[in-house]
Every structure is written in structure tokens, then in C-alpha cells.
Protein backbone atom coordinates (compact mmCIF):
# COMPACT_ATOMS: atom_id res chain seq x y z
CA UNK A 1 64.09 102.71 103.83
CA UNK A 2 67.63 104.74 102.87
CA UNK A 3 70.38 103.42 102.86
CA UNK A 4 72.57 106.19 103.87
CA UNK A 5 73.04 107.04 107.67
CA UNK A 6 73.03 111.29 107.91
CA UNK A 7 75.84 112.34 110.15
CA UNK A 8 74.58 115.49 112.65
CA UNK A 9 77.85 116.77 114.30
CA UNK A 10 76.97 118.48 117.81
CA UNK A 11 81.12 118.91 119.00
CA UNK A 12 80.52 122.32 118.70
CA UNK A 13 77.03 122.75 120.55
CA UNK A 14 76.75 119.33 123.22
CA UNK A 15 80.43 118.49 122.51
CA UNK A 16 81.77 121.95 123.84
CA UNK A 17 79.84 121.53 126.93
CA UNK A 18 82.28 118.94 128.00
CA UNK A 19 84.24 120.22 131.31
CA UNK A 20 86.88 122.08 130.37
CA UNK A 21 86.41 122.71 126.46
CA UNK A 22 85.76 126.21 125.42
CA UNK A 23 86.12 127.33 121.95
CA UNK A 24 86.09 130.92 120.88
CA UNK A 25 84.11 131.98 118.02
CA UNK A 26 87.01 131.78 115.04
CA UNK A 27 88.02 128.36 116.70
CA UNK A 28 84.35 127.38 116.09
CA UNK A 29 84.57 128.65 112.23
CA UNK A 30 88.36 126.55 112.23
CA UNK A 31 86.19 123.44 113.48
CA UNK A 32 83.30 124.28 110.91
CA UNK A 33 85.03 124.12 107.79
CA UNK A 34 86.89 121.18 108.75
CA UNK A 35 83.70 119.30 109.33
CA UNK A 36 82.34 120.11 106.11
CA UNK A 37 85.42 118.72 104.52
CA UNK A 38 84.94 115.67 106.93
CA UNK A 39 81.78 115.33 105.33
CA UNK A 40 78.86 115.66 107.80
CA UNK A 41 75.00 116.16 106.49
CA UNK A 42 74.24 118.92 109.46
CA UNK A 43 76.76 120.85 111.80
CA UNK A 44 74.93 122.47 115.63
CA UNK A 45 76.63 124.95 115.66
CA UNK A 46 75.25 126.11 119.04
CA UNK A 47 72.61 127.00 121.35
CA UNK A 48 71.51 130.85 120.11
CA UNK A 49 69.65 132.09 122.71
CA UNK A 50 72.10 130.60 125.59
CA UNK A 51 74.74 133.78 125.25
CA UNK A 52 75.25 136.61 122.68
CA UNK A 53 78.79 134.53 121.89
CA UNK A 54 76.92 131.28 121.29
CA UNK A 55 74.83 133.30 118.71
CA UNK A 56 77.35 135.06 117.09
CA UNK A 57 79.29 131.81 116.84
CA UNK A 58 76.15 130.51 115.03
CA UNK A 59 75.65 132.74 112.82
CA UNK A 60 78.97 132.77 111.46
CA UNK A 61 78.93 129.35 110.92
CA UNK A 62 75.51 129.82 108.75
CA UNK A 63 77.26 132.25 106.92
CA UNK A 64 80.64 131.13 106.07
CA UNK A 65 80.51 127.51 105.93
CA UNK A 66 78.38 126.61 102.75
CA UNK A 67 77.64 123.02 101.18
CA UNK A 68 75.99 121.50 104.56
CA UNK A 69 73.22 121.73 106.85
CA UNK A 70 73.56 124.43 109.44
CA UNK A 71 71.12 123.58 113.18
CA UNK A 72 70.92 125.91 116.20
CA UNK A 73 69.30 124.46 119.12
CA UNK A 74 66.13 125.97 120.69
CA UNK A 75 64.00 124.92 123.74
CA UNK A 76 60.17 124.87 122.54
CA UNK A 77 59.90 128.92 123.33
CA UNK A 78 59.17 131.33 120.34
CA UNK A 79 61.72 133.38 122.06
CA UNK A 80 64.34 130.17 121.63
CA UNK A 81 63.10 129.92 117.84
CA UNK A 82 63.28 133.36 117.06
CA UNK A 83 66.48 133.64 118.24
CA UNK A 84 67.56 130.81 116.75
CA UNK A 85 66.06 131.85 112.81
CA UNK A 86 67.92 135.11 113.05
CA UNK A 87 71.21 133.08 113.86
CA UNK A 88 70.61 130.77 111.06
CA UNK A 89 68.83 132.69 108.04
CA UNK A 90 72.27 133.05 106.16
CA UNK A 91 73.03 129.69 105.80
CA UNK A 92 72.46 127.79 102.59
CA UNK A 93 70.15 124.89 104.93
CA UNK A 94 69.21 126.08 107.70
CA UNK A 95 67.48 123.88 110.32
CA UNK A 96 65.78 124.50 113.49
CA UNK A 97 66.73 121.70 116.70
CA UNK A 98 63.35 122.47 119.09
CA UNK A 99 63.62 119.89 121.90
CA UNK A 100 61.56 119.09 125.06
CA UNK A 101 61.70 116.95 127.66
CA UNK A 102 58.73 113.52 128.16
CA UNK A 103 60.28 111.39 130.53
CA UNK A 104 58.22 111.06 133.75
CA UNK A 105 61.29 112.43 135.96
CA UNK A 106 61.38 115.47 133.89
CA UNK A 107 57.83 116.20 133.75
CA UNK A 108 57.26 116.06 137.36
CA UNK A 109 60.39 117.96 138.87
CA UNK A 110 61.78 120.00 135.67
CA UNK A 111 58.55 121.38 133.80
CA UNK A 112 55.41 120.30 135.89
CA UNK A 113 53.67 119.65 132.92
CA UNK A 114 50.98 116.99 132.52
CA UNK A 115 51.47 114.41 129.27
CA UNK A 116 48.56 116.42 127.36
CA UNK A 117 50.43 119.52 127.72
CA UNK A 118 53.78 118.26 126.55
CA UNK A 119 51.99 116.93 123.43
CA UNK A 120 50.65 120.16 122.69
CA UNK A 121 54.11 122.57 123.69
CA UNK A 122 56.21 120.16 121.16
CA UNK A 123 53.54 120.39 118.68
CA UNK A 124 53.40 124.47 118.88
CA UNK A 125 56.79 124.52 118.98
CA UNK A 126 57.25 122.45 115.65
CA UNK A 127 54.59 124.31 114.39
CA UNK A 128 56.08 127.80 114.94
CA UNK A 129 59.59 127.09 113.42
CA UNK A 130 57.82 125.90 110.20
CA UNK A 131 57.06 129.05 109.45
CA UNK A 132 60.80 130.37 109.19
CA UNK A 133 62.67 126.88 107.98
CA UNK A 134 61.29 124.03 105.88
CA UNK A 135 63.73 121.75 107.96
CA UNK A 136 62.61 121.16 111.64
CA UNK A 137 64.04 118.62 113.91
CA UNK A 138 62.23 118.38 117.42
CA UNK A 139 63.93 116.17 120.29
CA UNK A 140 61.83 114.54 122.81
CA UNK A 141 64.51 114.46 125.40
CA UNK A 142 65.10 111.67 127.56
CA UNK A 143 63.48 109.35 125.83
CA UNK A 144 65.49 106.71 127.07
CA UNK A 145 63.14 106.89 130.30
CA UNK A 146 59.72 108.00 128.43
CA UNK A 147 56.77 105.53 128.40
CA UNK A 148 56.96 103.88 124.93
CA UNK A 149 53.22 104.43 124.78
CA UNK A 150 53.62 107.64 125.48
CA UNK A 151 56.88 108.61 123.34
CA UNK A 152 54.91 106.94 120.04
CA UNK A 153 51.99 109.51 120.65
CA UNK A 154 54.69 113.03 120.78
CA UNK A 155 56.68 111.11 117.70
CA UNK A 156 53.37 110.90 115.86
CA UNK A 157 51.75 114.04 117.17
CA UNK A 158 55.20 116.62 115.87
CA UNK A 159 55.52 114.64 112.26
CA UNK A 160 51.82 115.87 111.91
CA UNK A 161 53.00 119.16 112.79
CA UNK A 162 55.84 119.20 110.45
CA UNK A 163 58.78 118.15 112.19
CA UNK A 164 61.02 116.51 108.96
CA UNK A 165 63.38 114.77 111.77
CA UNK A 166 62.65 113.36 115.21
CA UNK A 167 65.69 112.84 117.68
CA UNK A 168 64.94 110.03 120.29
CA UNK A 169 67.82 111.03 122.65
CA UNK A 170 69.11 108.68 125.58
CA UNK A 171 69.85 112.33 127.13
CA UNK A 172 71.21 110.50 130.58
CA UNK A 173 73.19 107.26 128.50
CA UNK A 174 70.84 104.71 130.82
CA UNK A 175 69.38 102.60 128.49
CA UNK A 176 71.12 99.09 127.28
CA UNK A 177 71.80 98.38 123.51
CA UNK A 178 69.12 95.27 123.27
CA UNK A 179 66.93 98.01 124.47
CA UNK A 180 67.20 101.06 122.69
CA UNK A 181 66.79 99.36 119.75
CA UNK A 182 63.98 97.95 121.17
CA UNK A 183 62.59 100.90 121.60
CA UNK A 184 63.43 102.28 117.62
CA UNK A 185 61.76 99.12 116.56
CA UNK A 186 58.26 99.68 118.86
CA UNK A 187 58.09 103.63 117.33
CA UNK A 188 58.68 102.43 113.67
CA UNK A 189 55.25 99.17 114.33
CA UNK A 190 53.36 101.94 116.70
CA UNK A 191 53.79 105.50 114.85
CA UNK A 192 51.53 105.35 111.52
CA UNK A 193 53.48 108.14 109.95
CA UNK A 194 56.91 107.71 111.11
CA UNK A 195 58.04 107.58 107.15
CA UNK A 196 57.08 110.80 106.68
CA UNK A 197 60.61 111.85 108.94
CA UNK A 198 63.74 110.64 109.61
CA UNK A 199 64.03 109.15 112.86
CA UNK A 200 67.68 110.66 114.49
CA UNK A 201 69.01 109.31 117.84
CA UNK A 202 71.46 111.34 119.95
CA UNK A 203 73.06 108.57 122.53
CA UNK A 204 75.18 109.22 125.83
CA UNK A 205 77.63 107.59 127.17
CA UNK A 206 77.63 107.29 130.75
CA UNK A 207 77.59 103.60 130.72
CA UNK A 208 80.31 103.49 127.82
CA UNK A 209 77.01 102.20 125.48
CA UNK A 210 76.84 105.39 123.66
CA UNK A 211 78.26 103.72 119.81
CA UNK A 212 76.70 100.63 120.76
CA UNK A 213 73.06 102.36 121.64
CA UNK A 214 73.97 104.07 118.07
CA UNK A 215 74.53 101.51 115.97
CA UNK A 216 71.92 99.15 117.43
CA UNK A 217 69.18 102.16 116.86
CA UNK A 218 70.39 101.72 113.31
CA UNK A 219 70.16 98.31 112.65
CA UNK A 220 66.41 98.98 113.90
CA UNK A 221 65.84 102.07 111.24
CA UNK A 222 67.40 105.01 112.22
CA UNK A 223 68.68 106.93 109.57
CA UNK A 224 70.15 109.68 111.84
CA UNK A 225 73.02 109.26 114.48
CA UNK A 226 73.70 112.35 116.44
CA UNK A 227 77.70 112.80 117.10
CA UNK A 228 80.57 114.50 118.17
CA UNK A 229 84.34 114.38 117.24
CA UNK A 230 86.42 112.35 120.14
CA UNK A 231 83.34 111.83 121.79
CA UNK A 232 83.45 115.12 123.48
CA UNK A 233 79.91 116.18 125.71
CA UNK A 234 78.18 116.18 128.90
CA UNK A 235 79.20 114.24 131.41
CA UNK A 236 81.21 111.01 130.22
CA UNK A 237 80.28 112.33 126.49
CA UNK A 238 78.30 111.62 123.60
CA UNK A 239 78.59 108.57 120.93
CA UNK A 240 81.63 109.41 119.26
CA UNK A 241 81.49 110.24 115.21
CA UNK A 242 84.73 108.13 114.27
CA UNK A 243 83.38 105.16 116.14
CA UNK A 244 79.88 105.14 114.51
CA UNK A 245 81.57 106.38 110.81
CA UNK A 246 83.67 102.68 110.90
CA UNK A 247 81.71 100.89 112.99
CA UNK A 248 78.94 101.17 109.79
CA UNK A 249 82.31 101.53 107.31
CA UNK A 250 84.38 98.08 108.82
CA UNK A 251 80.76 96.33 109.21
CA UNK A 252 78.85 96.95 106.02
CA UNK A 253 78.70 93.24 105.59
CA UNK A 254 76.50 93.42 108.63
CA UNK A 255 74.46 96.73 108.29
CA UNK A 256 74.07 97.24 104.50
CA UNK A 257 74.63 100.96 104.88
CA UNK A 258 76.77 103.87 104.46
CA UNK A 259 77.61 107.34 105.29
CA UNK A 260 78.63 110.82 103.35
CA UNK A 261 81.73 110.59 105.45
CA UNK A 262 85.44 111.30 103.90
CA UNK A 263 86.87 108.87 105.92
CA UNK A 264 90.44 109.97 105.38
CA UNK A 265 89.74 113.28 107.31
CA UNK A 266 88.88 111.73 110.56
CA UNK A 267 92.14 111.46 111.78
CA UNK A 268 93.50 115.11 111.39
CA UNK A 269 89.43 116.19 112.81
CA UNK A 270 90.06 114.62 115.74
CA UNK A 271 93.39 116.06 115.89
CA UNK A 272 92.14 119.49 115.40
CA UNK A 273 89.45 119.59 117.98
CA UNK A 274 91.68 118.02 120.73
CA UNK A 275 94.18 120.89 119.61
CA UNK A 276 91.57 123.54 119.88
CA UNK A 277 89.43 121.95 122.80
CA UNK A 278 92.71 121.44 124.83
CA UNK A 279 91.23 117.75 125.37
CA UNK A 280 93.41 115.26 125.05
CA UNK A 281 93.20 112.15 123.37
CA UNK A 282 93.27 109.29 125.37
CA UNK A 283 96.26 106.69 123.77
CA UNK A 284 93.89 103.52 123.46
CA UNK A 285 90.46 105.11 122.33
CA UNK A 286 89.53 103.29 119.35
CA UNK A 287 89.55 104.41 115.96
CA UNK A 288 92.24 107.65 117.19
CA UNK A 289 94.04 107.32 119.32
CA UNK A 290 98.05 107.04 119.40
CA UNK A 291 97.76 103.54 120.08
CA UNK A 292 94.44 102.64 117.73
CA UNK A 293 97.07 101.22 114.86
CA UNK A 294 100.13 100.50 117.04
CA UNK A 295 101.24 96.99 117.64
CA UNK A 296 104.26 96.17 120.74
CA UNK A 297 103.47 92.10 121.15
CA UNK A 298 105.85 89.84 119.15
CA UNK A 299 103.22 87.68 118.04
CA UNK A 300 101.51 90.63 116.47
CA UNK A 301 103.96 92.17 114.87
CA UNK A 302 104.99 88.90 113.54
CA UNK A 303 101.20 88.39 111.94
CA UNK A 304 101.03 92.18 110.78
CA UNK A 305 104.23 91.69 109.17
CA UNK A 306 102.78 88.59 107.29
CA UNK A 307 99.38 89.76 106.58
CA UNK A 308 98.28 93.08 108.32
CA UNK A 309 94.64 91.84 108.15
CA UNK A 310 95.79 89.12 110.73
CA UNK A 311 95.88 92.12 114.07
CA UNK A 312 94.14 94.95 112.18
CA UNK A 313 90.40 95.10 110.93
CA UNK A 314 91.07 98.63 109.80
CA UNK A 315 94.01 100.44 107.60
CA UNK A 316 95.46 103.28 109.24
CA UNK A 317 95.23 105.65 105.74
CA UNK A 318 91.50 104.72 105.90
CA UNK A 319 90.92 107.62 108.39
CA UNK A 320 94.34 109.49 106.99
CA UNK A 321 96.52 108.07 109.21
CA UNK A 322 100.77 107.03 107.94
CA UNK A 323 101.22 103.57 109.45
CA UNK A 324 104.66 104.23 108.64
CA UNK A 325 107.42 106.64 110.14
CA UNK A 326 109.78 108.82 108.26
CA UNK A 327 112.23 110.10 110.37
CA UNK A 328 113.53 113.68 110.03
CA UNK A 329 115.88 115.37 111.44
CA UNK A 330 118.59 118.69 111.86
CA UNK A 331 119.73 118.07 108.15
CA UNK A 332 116.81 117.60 106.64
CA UNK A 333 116.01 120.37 104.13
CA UNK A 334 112.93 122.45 103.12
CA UNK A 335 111.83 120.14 100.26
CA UNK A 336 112.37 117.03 102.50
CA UNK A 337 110.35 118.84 104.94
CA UNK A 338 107.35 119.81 102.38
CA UNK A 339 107.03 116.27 100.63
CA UNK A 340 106.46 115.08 104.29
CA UNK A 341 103.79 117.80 105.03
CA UNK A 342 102.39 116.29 101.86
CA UNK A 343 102.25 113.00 102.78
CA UNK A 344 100.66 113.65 106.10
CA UNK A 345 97.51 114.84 104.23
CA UNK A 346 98.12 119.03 104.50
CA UNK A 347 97.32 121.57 102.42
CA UNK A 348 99.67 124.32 102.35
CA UNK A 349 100.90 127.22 100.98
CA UNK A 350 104.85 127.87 100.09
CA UNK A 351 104.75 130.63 102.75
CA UNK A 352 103.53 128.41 105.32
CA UNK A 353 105.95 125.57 104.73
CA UNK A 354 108.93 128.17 105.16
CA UNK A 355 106.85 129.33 108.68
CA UNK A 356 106.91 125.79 109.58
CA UNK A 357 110.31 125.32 108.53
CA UNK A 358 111.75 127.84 110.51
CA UNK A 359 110.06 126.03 113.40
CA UNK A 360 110.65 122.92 112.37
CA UNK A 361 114.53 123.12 111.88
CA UNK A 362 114.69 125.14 115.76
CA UNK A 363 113.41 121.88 116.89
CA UNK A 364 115.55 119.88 114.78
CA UNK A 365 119.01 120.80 116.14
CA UNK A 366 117.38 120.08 119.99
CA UNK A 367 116.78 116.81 119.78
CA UNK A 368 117.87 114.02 117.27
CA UNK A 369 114.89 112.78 115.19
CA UNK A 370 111.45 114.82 114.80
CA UNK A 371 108.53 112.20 114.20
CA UNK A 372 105.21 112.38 112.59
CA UNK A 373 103.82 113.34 115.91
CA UNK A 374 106.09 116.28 115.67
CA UNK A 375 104.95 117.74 112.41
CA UNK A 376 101.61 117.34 112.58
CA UNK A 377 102.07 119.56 115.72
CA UNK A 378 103.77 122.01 113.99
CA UNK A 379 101.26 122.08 111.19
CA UNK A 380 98.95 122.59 113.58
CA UNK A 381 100.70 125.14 115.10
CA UNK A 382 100.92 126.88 111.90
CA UNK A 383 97.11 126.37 110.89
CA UNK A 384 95.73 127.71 114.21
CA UNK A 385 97.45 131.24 113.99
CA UNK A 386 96.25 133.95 114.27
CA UNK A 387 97.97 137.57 114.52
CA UNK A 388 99.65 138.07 117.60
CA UNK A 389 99.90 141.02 119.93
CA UNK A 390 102.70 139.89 121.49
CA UNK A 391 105.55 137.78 120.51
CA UNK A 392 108.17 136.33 122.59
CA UNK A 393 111.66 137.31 122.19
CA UNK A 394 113.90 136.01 124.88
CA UNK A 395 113.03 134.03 128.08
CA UNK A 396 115.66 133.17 130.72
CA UNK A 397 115.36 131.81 134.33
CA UNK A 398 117.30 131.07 137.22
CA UNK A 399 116.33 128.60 139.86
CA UNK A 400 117.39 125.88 142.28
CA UNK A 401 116.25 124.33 145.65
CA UNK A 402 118.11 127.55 147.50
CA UNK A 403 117.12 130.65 145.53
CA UNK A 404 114.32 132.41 144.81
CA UNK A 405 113.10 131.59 140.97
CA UNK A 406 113.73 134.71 138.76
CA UNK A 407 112.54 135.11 135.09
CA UNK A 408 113.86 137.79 132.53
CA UNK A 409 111.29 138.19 129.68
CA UNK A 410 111.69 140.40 126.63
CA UNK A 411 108.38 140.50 124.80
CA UNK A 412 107.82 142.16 120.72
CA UNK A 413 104.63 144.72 120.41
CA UNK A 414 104.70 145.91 116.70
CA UNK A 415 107.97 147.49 116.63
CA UNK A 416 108.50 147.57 120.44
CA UNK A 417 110.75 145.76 122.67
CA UNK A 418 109.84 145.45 126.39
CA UNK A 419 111.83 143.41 128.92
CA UNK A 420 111.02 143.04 132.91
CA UNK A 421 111.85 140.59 135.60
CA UNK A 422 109.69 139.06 138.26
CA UNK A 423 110.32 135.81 140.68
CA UNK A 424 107.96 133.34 141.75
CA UNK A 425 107.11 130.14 143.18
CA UNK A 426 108.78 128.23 140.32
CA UNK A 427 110.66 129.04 137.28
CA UNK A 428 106.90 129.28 135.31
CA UNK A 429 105.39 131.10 137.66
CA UNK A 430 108.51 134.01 137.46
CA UNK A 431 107.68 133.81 133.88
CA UNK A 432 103.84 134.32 133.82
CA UNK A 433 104.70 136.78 136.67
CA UNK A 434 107.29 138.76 134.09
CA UNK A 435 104.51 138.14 131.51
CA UNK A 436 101.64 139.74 133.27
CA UNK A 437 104.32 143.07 134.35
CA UNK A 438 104.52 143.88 130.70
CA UNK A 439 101.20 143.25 129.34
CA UNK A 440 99.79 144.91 132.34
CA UNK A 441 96.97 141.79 132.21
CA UNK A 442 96.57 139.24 135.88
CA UNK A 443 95.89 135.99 134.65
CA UNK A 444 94.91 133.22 136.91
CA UNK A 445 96.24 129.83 136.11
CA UNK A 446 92.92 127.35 136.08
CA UNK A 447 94.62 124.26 134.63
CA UNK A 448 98.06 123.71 133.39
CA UNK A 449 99.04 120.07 131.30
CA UNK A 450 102.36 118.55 129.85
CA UNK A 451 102.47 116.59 127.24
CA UNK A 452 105.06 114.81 125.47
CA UNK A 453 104.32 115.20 121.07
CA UNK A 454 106.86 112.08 120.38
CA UNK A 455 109.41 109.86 122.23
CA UNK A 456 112.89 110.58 123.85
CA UNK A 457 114.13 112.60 126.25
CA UNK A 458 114.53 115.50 124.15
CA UNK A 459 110.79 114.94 122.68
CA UNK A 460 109.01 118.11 121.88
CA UNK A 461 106.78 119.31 124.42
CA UNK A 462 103.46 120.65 124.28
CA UNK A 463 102.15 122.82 127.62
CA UNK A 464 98.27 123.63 127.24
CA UNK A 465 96.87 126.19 130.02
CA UNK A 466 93.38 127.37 130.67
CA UNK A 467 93.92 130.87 132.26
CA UNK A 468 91.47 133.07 133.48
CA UNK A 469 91.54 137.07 132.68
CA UNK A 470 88.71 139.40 133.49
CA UNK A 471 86.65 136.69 134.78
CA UNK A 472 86.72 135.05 131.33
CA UNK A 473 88.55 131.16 130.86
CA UNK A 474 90.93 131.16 127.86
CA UNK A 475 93.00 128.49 126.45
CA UNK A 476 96.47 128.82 125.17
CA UNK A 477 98.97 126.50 123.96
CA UNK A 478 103.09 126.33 123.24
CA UNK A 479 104.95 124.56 121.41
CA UNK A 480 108.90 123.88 122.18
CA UNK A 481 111.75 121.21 123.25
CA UNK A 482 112.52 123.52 126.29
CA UNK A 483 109.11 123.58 128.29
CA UNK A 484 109.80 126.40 130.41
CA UNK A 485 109.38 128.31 126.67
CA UNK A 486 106.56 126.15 125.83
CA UNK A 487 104.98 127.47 128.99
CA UNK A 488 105.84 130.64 128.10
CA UNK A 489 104.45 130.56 125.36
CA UNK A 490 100.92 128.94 126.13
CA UNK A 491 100.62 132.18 128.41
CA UNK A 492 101.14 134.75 125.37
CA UNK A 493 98.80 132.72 123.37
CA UNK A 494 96.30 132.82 125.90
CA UNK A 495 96.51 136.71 126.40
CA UNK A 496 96.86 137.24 122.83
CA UNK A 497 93.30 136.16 122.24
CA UNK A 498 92.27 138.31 124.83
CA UNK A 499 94.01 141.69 123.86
């Protein structure tokens, strides 16, 4: 049996189903590329059939992101597998992801199909994408709540077809550790050709069992964990890739095995796709968040001071992360600025630094220090660009408990100034108001979120909104010490990608 664990990212297929995440197509490429640097064996890059965007976003991702495994998902319909070829045929290994459901539950109320005919749809199905791809995966969803007896006979029954990997998903996150793995170890004594595939398992977490269903599937002989950056999916998510990465990384004293995983990109991944997702987060999840290498106890800091192994089973560079701060601040120059960038683990170009820069020292005379937190922000900031339609030029307000909030907002098209004035129920709703007078574009406000990059009173703030134009959800974000220009800004971004 190998010992190498294959990596099969779905952030930007399962993992942009999550509530509230929606990527664009050139976000999805952004994503892409980083993932191959990451490391993963095979990126799902979407659902083909499910929307002409889905399957555009696809089939870019086939075609510009080269040295890994490219899978669009497809139901077990020709029409699904058809559509999901022509998305993928560009890409340097292509697979096809057919899937269909065996539990009981699912048979009865979602396809009324007897146990014979789900047998022979997943075998037709496996059979039919052979003839485009040599690389077939089929999914026997909810297989956490399948008859064993029953699950062995469709594991067996689409290896003999062809399939070269079978997913046993635990679509619902119901089963129990002790018991998944159970169930890994039953289909590797019961299925007589099971080494002709690699067995794959794609766990949820609705329990909070998703890494642990994982890892124990592994210990039993999977050679496939299905994943997604942060933990992002359905419902309460999917098991997350930077838990299962050093869970097998920290432990290989206990499961012998290893990944294709760079783990010193994990940190600015998960960084990106909250960024891009608008998905925060959360301080204390394991591996990434802001509190994953921090330590506030006295006794701890005491031991980490004496022997960091004493409080920390991991080191923070491991997944690209400085344990340390260097402080910068309003006299800090360009070259002071760069070597930092450096340090942080970016890439970039001289023109970029002095776009940064420019940024960077706006923020520096606001507030006294600018953290780590605060540059990789404005990395970010630079990285995700794009060109803009409209620039901001000048925002100013006036408000109190007796007036009527008024906004003045001159805005840069090309070579054009425009300026108009609008009031509101606050000082950011004057502004989107002013906004939406010279772009001639209603947005509605869906969601609007805070967010503090560092410490201090004069930290720099982050405002993220999900605005709807045209009956299409858009996410912008804005970057600035002063948040009613941050929030200003978050609203440009989210038209620009619009216009």
C-alpha cells in the first residue's frame, strides 16, 4: 500500500458552497494557482453543468493552471459528463468526479431507485466517462448511511468498470471516527479488487469529526482525503486541508505517511481564500488561526521561552508563519518595507513594493506601529487587484445625533472627475448613496463586517460587504485606518467587478 496520502482540494467546488462565499471566475484562477503552489495532487474546480459561470470557471482552471490534476464534478448523466469533458479537455490531467447517491434515505425519497438499479447507473456512468478521460473517480454518496453489504458490491461493481478512484463520502458528517474507519477497513477484507483504485474519502463536519473521520479512514487505507482550505463547505463544512496536512505531518511517528504538500504555503492559502471568500477566520481554529501559535499564560510563555517544544507541537514557519514581530512604522523606508515583504514569504515585483509602499506609509503616519497583520493585508491588497473603473478621490461626511448624515464623494473614471452628495441613514449609507448617484448602479447592502487587521485604537480596519446589483451578490473589500473610507471603498470594489 502507498505511502503517500493524495490531497483533492474541493474549496473551490464544495468549499464555495459554504453560505455566503462566492468567488468570481478570476478569483477562482487567483485560488488555482495558489493551490498548485500549495501542492495539491487534484484541484475541483467546479460543478460544469450547474451554471455557464461554474463551467467557464472550470475550464479556465484546466487551461491555465498546469502541473496538477484538474476534476469537474458530474452527477451519473451523460449530459453531466459531457459537460463536464468539454470543461476539462485542456488541462494537462483531467479527471472526471461522477457521483451517486446508495444510502437507503436517498434511494427511497431522492432517486426512487431500487439497489440493482443504482449498481447499474454508477456502473454506466463510470463506464461512459472512460471513454473521454483515463482518470475517473465515482462517489457513492452518503456512504456514511449505506449498508456495508451493499456499499462493498457498488465499490466492487465501478472498479470493474474503470473507476481509478472511489470516494466513500460521509456526505451528512454522521458517522463517528471508530466507525468510519470501520467501515474503510470492512471495504478493503470485502471488495476483491479494491487495489486496483485508490480508495478517497470526502468527510463532513457537522459533528466537528470531519479531520478525525479523515485521518482515522487513513490509518485504515485510504490513500485519498478529500479537502478544502479553512474548512470551508456545506453546512458546518468539510474536513479542513491544514488540519489533515499536519495532523499526518506532526504525527508521522503514528501514521507512517506523507503528503505532496508545501507546508510553508498553508498559512498565506488560508489567508487568501478567507480574503477572497470574505470568510473569516475564526482566532482559535487550529493550525490558522490568529491565535494557533499565540501564547498569553505566564506559565507558557515561561516554558516557550525555555524550550518552545514545551507549549507548541508545531513551528509557526512550518506552515509560513513569523512567530516573531517586527514592528514598522511612519519612518520606516522603502527597503525596510521590502526586506519585510520578504520575510513574510511574498513574491514581488519592484513596482508592486512601491504600490504597497504608497499604501503602506498612508497608514503609517495614522497610527503608530503597522504589524505583520498589517502587511500581509496590504500585500494582499496589492495581489488581488485588478483594474479599476472607478477610483476614489475624496470622501467627506458630516454627521451627529441632530443632523441628517451627508456624504461628499469625488470619484476618478479614466481622466474624469465626478463629485455628488447624498444623505442617509448613517454616515455609510450617505456614502454608498453618493456612490450609487455617480455610477448610476443601486446596490443593495446583503452583509456588511468590521474587522480589526492588528491591535490599538488606531488599528487598520478592514470593512468586507456582500452587495447585491442586478440581482447578482458581489463581494468587495477596503482597506483603511478611517473606516468610513474603508467602507467606501469595499463599495467601489464591489461595483468595479461589476462594471
Amino acid at each position: 500500500m502507498s505511502g503517500k496520502v493524495y490531497v483533492f482540494d474541493t474549496t473551490l467546488r464544495d468549499g464555495e458552497q459554504s453560505p455566503g462565499a462566492s468567488l468570481n471566475t478570476g478569483e477562482k484562477i487567483i485560488i488555482a494557482k495558489q493551490l498548485a503552489k500549495l501542492g495539491v495532487d487534484i484541484i475541483e474546480a467546479g460543478f460544469p453543468i450547474s451554471s455557464p459561470g461554474d463551467f467557464e470557471a472550470v475550464n479556465l482552471v484546466a487551461k491555465e493552471v498546469k502541473g496538477v490534476g484538474v476534476a469537474g464534478l458530474a452527477r451519473a448523466l451523460k449530459k453531466d459528463i459531457d459537460a463536464a469533458y468539454e470543461a476539462l479537455k485542456s488541462s494537462e490531467h483531467p479527471r472526471i468526479h461522477t457521483f451517486l447517491a446508495t444510502s437507503p434515505v436517498h434511494r427511497k425519497y431522492k432517486l426512487n431507485k431500487t439497489k440493482e438499479q443504482i449498481i447499474e447507473s454508477a456502473v454506466e456512468a463510470v463506464k461512459y466517462a472512460k471513454k473521454y478521460v483515463s482518470d475517473v473517480e465515482f462517489s457513492a454518496e452518503d456512504a456514511g448511511r449505506t449498508e456495508p453489504d451493499f456499499l462493498a458490491k457498488v465499490v466492487e461493481a465501478v472498479i470493474s468498470a474503470g473507476a481509478t478512484t472511489v470516494n466513500i463520502p460521509d456526505t451528512v458528517g454522521y458517522t463517528i471516527p471508530e466507525e468510519f474507519g470501520g467501515l474503510i477497513e470492512y471495504l478493503f477484507e470485502k471488495v476483491e479488487n479494491i487495489d486496483k483504485a485508490v480508495i478517497s474519502v470526502h468527510c463532513h463536519n457537522d459533528l466537528g469529526l470531519a479531520t478525525a473521520n479523515s485521518l482515522a479512514a487513513v490509518k485504515a487505507g485510504a490513500r485519498q482525503v478529500e479537502c478544502t482550505i479553512n474548512g470551508l463547505g456545506e453546512r458546518a463544512g468539510n474536513a479542513a486541508l491544514e488540519e489533515v496536512v499536519m495532523s499526518l505531518f506532526v504525527r508521522k511517528d503514528f501514521f507512517g505517511l506523507e503528503t505532496g504538500i508545501n507546508t510553508k504555503e498553508i498559512y498565506r492559502t488560508s489567508q487568501l481564500v478567507s480574503r477572497l471568500t470574505g470568510l473569516k477566520v475564526q482566532v482559535n481554529k487550529s493550525v490558522v488561526g490568529a491565535n494557533a501559535f499565540a501564547h498569553e499564560a505566564g506559565i507558557h510563555q515561561d516554558g516557550v521561552l525555555k524550550e518552545r517544544t514545551t507549549y507548541e507541537i508545531m513551528n509557526a514557519q512550518t506552515i509560513g508563519l513569523e512567530h516573531n514581530k517586527f514592528v514598522l512604522g511612519k519612518h520606516s523606508g522603502r527597503h525596510a518595507l521590502a526586506l519585510k515583504v520578504k520575510e513574510l514569504g511574498y513574491t514581488v515585483s519592484d513596482e508592486e513594493i512601491n504600490q504597497i509602499f504608497e499604501r503602506f506609509k498612508k497608514v503609517a503616519d495614522k497610527k503608530k506601529d503597522v504589524f505583520d497583520d498589517d502587511i500581509h493585508a496590504l500585500v494582499h491588497n496589492q495581489i488581488d487587484r485588478f483594474e479599476e473603473t472607478y477610483k476614489l478621490d475624496y470622501i467627506g461626511v458630516q454627521t451627529g445625533n441632530k443632523m441628517i448624515p451627508t456624504a461628499t464623494v469625488t470619484l476618478i473614471k479614466g481622466k474624469d472627475k465626478v463629485t455628488d452628495a447624498a444623505n442617509g441613514d448613517g454616515p455609510v449609507d450617505a456614502a454608498y448613496n453618493a456612490i450609487s448617484r455617480i455610477v448610476k448602479v443601486e446596490g443593495k447592502l446583503r452583509d456588511y463586517k468590521i474587522n480589526s487587521i492588528s491591535e490599538g485604537k488606531d488599528a487598520l480596519g478592514e470593512v468586507t460587504v456582500n452587495v447585491e446589483i442586478a440581482g447578482k451578490m458581489v463581494y468587495g473589500r477596503g482597506l483603511s485606518t478611517d473606516i468610513i473610507e474603508a467602507s467606501a471603498l469595499a463599495y467601489i470594489n464591489a461595483i468595479n467587478k461589476v462594471v
